[in-house]
N, C-alpha and C. Protein backbone atom coordinates (compact mmCIF):
# COMPACT_ATOMS: atom_id res chain seq x y z
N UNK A 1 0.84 -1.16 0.00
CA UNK A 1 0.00 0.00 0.00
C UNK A 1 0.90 1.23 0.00
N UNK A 2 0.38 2.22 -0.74
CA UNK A 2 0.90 3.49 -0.93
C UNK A 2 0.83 4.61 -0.14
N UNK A 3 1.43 5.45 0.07
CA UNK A 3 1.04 6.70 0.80
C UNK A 3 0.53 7.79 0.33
N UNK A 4 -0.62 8.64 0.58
CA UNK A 4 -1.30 9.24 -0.06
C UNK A 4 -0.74 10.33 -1.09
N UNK A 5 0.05 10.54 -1.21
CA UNK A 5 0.94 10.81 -2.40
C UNK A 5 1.68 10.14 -3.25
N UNK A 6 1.35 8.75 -3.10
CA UNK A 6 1.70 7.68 -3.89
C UNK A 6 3.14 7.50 -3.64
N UNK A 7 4.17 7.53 -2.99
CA UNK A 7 5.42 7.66 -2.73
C UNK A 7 5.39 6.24 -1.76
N UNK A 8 6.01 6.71 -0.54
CA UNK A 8 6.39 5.87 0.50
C UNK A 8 5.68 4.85 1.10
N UNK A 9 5.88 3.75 1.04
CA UNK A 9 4.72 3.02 1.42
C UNK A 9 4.18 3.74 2.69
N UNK A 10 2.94 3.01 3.27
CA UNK A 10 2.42 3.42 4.19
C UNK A 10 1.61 2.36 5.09
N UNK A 11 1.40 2.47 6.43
CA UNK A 11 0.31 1.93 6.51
C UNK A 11 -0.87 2.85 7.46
N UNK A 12 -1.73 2.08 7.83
CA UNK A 12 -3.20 3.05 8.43
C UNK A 12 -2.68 2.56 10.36
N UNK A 13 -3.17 3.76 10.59
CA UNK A 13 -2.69 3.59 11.86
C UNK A 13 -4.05 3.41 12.57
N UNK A 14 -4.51 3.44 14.13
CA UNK A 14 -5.64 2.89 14.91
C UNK A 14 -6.68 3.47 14.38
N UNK A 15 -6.38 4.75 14.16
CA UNK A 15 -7.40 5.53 13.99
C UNK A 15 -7.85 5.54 12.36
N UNK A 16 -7.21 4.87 11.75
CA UNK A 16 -6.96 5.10 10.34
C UNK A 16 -6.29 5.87 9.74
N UNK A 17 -5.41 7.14 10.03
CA UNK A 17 -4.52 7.59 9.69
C UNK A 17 -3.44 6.94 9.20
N UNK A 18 -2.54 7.87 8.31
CA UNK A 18 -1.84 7.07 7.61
C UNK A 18 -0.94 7.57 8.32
N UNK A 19 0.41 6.62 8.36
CA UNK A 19 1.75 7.03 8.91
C UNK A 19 2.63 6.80 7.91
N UNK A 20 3.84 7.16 8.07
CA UNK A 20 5.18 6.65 6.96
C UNK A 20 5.78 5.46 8.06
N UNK A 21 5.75 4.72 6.78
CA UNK A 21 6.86 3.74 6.98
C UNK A 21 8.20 3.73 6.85
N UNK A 22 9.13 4.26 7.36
CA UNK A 22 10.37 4.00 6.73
C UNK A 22 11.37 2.58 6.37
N UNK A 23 11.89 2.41 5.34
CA UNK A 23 12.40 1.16 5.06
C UNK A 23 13.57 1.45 5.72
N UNK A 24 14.10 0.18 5.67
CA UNK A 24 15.35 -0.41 7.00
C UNK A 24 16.17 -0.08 5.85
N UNK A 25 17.14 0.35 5.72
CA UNK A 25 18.80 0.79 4.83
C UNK A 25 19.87 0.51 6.01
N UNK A 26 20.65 -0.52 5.33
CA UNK A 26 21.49 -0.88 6.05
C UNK A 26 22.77 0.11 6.06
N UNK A 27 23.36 0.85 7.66
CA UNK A 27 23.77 1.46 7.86
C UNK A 27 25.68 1.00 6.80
N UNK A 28 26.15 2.15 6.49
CA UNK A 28 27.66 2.02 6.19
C UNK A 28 28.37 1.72 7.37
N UNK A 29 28.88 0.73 6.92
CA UNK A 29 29.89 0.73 8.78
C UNK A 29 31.56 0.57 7.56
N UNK A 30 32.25 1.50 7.61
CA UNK A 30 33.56 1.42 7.57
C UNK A 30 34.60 0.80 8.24
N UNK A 31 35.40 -0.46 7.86
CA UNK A 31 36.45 -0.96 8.37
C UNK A 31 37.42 -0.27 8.79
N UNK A 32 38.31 -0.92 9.46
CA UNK A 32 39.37 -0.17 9.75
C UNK A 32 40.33 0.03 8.50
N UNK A 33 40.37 -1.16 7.91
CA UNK A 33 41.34 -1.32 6.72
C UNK A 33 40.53 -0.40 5.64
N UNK A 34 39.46 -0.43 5.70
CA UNK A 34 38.90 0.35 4.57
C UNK A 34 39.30 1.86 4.94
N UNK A 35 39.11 2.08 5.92
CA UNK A 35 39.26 3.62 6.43
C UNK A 35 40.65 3.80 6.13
N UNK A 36 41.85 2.97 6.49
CA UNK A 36 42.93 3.26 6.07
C UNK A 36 43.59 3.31 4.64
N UNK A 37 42.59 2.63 3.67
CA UNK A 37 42.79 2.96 2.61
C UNK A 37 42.44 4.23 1.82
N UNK A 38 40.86 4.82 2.41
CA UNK A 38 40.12 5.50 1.85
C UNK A 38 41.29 6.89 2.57
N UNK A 39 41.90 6.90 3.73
CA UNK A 39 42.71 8.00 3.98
C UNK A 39 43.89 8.39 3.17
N UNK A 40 44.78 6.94 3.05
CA UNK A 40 46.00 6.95 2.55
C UNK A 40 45.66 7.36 0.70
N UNK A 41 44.28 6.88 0.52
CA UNK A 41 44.16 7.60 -0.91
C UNK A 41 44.11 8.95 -1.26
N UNK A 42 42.89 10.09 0.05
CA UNK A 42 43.05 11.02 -0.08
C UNK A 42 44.19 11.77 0.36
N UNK A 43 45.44 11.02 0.86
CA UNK A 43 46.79 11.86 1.07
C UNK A 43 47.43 12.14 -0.17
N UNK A 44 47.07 11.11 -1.06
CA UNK A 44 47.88 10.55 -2.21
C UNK A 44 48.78 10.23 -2.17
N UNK A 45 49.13 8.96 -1.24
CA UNK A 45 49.90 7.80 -1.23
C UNK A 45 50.14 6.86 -2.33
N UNK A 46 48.93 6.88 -3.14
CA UNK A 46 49.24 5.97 -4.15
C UNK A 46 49.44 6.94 -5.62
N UNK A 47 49.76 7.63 -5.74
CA UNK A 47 49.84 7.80 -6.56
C UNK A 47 50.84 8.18 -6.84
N UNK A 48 51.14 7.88 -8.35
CA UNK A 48 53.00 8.27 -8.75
C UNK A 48 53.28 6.68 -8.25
N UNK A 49 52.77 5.16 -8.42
CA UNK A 49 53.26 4.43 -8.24
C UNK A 49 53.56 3.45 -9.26
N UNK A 50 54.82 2.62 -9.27
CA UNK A 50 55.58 2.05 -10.68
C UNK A 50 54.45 1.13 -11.29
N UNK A 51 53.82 1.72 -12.33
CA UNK A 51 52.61 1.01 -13.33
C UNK A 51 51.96 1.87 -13.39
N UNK A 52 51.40 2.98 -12.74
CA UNK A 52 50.51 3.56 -12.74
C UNK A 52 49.98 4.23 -14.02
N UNK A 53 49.06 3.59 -14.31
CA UNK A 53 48.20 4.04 -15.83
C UNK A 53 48.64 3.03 -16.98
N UNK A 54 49.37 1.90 -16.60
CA UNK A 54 49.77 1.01 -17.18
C UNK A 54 48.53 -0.74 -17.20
N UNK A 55 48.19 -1.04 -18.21
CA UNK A 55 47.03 -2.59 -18.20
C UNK A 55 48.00 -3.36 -17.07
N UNK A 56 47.11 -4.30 -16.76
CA UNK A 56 47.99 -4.91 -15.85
C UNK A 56 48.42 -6.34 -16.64
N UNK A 57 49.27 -7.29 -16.54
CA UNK A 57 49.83 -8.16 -17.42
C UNK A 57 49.22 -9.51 -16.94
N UNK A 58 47.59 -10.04 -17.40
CA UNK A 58 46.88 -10.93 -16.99
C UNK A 58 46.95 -12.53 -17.83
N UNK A 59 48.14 -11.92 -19.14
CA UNK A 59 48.31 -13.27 -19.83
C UNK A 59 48.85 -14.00 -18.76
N UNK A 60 48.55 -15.43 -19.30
CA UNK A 60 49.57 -17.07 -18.18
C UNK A 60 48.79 -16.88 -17.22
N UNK A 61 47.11 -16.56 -17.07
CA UNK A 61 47.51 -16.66 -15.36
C UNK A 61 46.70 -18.57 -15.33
N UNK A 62 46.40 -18.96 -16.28
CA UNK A 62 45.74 -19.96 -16.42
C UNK A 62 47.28 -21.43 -15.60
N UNK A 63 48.41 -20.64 -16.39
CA UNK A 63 49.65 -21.75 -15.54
C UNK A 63 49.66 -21.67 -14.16
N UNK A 64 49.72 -22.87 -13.43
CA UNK A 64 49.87 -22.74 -11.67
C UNK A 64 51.21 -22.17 -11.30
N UNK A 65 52.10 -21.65 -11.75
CA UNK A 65 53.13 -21.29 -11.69
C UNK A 65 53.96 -19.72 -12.15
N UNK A 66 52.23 -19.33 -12.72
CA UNK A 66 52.72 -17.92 -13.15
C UNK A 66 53.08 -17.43 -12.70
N UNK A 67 53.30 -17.15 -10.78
CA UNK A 67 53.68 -15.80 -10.15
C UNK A 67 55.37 -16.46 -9.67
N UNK A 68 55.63 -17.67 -9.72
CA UNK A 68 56.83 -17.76 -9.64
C UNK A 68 57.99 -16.96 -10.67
N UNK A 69 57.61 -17.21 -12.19
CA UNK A 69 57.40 -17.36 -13.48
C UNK A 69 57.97 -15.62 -13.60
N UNK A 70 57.22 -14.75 -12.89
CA UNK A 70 56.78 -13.41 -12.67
C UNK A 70 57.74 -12.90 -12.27
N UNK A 71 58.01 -13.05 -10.83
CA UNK A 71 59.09 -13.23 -9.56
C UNK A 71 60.17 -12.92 -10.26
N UNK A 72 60.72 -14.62 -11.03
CA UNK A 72 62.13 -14.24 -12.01
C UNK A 72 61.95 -13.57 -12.62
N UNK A 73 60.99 -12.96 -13.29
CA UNK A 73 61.50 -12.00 -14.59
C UNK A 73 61.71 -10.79 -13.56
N UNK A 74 60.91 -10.25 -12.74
CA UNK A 74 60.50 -8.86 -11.88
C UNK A 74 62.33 -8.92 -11.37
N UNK A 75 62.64 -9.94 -10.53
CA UNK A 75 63.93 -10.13 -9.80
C UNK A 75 65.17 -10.17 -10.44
N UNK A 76 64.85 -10.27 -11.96
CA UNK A 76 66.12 -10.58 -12.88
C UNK A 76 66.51 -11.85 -12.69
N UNK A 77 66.43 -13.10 -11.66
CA UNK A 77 67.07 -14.49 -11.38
C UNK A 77 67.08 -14.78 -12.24
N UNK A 78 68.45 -15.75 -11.74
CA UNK A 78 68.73 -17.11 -12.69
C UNK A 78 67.33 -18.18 -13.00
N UNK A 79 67.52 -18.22 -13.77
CA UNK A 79 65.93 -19.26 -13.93
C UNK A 79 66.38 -21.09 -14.23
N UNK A 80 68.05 -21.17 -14.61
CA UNK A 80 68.74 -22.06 -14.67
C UNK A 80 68.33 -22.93 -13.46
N UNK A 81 68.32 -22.47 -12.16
CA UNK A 81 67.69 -23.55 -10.98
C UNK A 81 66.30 -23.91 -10.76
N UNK A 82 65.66 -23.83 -12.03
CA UNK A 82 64.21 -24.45 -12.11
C UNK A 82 64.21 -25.33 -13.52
N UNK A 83 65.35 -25.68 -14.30
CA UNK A 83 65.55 -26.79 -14.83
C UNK A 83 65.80 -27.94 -14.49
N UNK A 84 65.77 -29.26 -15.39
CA UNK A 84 65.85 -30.49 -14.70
C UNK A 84 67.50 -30.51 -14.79
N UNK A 85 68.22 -31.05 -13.71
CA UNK A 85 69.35 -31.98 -13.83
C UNK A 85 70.72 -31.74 -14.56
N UNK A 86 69.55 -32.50 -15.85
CA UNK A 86 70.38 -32.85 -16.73
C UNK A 86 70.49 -31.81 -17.39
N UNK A 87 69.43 -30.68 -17.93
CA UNK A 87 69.64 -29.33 -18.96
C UNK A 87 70.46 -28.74 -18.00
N UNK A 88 70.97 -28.64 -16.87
CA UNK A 88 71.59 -27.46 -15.78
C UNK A 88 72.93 -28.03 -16.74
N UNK A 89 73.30 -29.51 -16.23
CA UNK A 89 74.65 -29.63 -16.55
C UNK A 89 74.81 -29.21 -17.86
N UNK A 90 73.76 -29.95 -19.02
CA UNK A 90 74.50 -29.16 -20.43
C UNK A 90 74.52 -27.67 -20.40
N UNK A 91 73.70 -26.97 -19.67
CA UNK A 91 74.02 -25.29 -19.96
C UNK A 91 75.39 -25.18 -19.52
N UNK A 92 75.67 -26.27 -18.70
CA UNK A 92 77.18 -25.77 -17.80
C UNK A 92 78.30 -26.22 -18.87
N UNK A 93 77.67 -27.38 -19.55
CA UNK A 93 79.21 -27.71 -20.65
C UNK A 93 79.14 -27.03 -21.60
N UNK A 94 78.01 -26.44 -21.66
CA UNK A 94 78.26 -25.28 -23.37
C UNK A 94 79.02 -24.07 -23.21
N UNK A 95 78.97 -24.09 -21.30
CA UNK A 95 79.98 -22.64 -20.87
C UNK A 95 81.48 -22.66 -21.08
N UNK A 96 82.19 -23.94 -20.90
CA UNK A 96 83.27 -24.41 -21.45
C UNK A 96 84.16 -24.44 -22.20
N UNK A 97 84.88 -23.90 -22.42
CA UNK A 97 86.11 -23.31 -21.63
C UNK A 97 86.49 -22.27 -21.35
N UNK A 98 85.13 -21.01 -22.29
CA UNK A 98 85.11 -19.45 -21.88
C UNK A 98 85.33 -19.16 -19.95
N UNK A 99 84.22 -20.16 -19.46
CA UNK A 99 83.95 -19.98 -17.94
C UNK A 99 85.30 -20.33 -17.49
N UNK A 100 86.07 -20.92 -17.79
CA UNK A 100 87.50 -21.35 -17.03
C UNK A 100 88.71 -20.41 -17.14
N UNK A 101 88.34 -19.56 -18.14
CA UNK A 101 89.48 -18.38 -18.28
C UNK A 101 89.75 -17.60 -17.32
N UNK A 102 89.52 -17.54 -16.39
CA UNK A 102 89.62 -16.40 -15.20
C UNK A 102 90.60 -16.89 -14.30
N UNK A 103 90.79 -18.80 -14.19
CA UNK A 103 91.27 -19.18 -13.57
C UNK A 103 92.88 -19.46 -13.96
N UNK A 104 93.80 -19.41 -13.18
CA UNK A 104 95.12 -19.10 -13.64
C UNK A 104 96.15 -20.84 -13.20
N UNK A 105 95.64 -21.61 -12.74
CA UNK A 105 96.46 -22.61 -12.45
C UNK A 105 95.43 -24.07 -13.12
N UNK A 106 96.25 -24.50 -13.71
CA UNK A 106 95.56 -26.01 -14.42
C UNK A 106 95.13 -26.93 -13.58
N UNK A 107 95.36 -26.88 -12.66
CA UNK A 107 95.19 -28.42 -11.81
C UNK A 107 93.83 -27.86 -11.15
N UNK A 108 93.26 -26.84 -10.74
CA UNK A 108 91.93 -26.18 -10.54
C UNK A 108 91.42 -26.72 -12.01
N UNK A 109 91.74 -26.36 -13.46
CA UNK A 109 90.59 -26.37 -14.17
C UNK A 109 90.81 -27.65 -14.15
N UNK A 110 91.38 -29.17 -14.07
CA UNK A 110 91.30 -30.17 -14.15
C UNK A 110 90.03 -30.92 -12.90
N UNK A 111 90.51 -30.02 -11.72
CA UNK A 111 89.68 -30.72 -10.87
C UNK A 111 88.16 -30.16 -10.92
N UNK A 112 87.89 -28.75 -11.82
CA UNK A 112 86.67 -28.25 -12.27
C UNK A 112 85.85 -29.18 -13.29
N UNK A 113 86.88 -29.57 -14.36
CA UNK A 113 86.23 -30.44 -15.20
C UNK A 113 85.82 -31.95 -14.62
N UNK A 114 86.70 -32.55 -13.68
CA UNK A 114 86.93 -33.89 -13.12
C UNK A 114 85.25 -33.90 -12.82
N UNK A 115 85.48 -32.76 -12.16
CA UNK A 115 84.09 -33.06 -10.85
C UNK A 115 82.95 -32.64 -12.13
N UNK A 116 82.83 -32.00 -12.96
CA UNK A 116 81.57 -31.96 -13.30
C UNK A 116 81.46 -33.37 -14.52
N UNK A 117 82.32 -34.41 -14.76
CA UNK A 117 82.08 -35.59 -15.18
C UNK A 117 81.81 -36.66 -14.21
N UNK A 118 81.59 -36.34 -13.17
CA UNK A 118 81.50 -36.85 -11.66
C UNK A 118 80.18 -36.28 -11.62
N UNK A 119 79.86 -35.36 -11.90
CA UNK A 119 78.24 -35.36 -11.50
C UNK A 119 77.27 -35.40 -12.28
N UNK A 120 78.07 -35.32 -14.15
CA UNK A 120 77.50 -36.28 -15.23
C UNK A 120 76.86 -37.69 -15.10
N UNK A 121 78.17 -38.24 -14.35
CA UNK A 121 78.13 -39.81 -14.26
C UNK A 121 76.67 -39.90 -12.90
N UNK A 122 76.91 -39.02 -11.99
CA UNK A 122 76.09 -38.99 -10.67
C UNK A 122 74.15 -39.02 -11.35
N UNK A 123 74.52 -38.07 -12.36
CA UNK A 123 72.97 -37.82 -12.80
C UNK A 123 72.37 -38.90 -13.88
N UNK A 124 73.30 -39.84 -14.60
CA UNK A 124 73.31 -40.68 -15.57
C UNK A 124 72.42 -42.01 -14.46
N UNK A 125 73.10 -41.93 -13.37
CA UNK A 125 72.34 -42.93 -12.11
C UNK A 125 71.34 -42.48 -11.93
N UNK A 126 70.59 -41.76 -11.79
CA UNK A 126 69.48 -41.01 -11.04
C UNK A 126 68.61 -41.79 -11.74
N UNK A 127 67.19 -42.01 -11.29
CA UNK A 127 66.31 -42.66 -11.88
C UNK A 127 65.64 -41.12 -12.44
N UNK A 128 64.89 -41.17 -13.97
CA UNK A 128 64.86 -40.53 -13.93
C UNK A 128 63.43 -40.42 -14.56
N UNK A 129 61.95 -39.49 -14.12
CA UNK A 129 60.53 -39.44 -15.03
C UNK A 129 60.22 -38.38 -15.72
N UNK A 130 58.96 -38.50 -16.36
CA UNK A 130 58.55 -37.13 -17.12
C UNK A 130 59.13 -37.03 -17.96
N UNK A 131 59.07 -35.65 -18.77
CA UNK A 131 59.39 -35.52 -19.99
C UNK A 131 60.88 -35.69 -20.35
N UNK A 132 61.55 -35.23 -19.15
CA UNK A 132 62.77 -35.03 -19.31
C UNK A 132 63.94 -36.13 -19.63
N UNK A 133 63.04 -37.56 -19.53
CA UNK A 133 64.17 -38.57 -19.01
C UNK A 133 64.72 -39.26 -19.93
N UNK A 134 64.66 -39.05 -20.91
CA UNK A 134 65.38 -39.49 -21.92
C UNK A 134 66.81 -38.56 -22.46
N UNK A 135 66.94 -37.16 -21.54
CA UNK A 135 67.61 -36.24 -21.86
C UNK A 135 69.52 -37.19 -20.85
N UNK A 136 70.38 -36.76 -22.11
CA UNK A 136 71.65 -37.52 -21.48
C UNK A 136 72.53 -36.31 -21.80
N UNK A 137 73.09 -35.87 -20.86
CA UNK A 137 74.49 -34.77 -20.91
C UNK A 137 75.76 -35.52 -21.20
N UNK A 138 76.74 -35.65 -22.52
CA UNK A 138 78.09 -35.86 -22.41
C UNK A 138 78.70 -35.56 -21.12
N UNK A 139 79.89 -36.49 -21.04
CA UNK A 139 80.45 -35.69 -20.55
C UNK A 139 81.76 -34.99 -21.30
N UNK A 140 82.76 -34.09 -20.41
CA UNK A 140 83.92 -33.64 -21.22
C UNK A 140 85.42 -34.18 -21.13
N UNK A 141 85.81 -34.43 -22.46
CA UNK A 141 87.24 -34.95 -22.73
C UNK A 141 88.21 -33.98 -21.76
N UNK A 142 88.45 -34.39 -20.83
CA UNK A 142 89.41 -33.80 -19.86
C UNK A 142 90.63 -32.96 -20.69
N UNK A 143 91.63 -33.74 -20.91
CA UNK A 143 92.71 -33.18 -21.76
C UNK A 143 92.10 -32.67 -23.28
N UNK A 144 91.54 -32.79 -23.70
CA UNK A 144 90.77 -31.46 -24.90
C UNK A 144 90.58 -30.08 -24.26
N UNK A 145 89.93 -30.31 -23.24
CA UNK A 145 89.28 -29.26 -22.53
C UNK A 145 90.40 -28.34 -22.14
N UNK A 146 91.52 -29.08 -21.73
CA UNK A 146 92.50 -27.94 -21.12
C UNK A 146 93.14 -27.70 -22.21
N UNK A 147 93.20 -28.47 -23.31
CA UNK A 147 94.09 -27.93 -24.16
C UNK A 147 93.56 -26.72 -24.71
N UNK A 148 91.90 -26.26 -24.82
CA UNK A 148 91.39 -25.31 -25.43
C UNK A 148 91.43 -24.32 -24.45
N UNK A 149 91.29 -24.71 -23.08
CA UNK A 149 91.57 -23.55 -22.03
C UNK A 149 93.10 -23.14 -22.20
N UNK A 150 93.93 -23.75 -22.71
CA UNK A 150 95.70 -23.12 -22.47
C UNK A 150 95.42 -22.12 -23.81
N UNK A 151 94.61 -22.35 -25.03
CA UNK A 151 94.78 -22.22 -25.94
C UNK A 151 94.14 -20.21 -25.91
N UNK A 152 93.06 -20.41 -25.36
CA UNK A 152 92.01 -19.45 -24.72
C UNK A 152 92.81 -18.47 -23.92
N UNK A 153 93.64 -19.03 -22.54
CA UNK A 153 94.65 -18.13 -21.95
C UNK A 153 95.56 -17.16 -22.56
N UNK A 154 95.90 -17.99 -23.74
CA UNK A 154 97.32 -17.39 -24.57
C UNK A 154 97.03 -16.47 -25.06
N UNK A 155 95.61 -16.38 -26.09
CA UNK A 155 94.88 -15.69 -26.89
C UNK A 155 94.80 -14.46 -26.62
């Protein structure tokens, strides 16, 4: 039922008079966190901040791993320690013998090369699943290796 100006509902009171009804509106109650946002906005805290007016970058988010993914690129990291095993070691033998130039005594780059055909052989044991396991790293001809590192030094 209406109120005699057709507006607010109404109802008839004892006498038949009409009264207003007012409807229930649920009061604003402000959080604390909300309040501290709604302040720190009108200080202008946020603004002038790195993206600002920039889309935000919502491709990949479907991978479970995007914000790791993110992380490295944002952080600059090596991303080499989220490969399997075996790709770590070949990135490490393709570095070979450039990476050994710094070092000035042979019996270091011998025991550099020793050990990483030692952990060729270590990963060749490993049982290994998934996509990766068919992947096999050489290892490196010891005396080649130094001969191209003496060769590299001289240069």
């Amino acid at each position: 039922m209406t109120g005699p100006d057709g507006g607010e509902p109404a109802s008839t009171g004892p006498e038949g008079h009409f009264r207003r009804v007012r409807r229930w509106r649920p009061q604003r109650h402000e959080s604390r966190v909300e309040k501290m946002i709604r302040e720190a906005t009108e200080r202008g805290e946020f603004d002038n901040l790195p993206g600002m007016g920039k889309p935000l970058n919502l491709s990949g988010l479907d991978d479970p791993d995007w914000w790791a993914k993110q992380k490295i690129r944002d952080e600059d990291l090596d991303s080499a320690a989220l490969l399997p095993p075996t790709l770590q070691l070949r990135k490490e033998r393709d570095t070979f013998p450039e990476s050994l130039r710094g070092i000035a005594d042979e019996g270091v780059v011998r025991t550099i090369l020793t050990d990483f055909n030692t952990r060729v052989k270590q990963d060749r044991l490993r049982p290994s699943v998934g996509p990766a396991s068919h992947l096999v790293c050489r290892t490196v001809d010891v005396e080649e290796m130094i001969d191209r590192w003496r060769l590299l030094r001289h240069s």
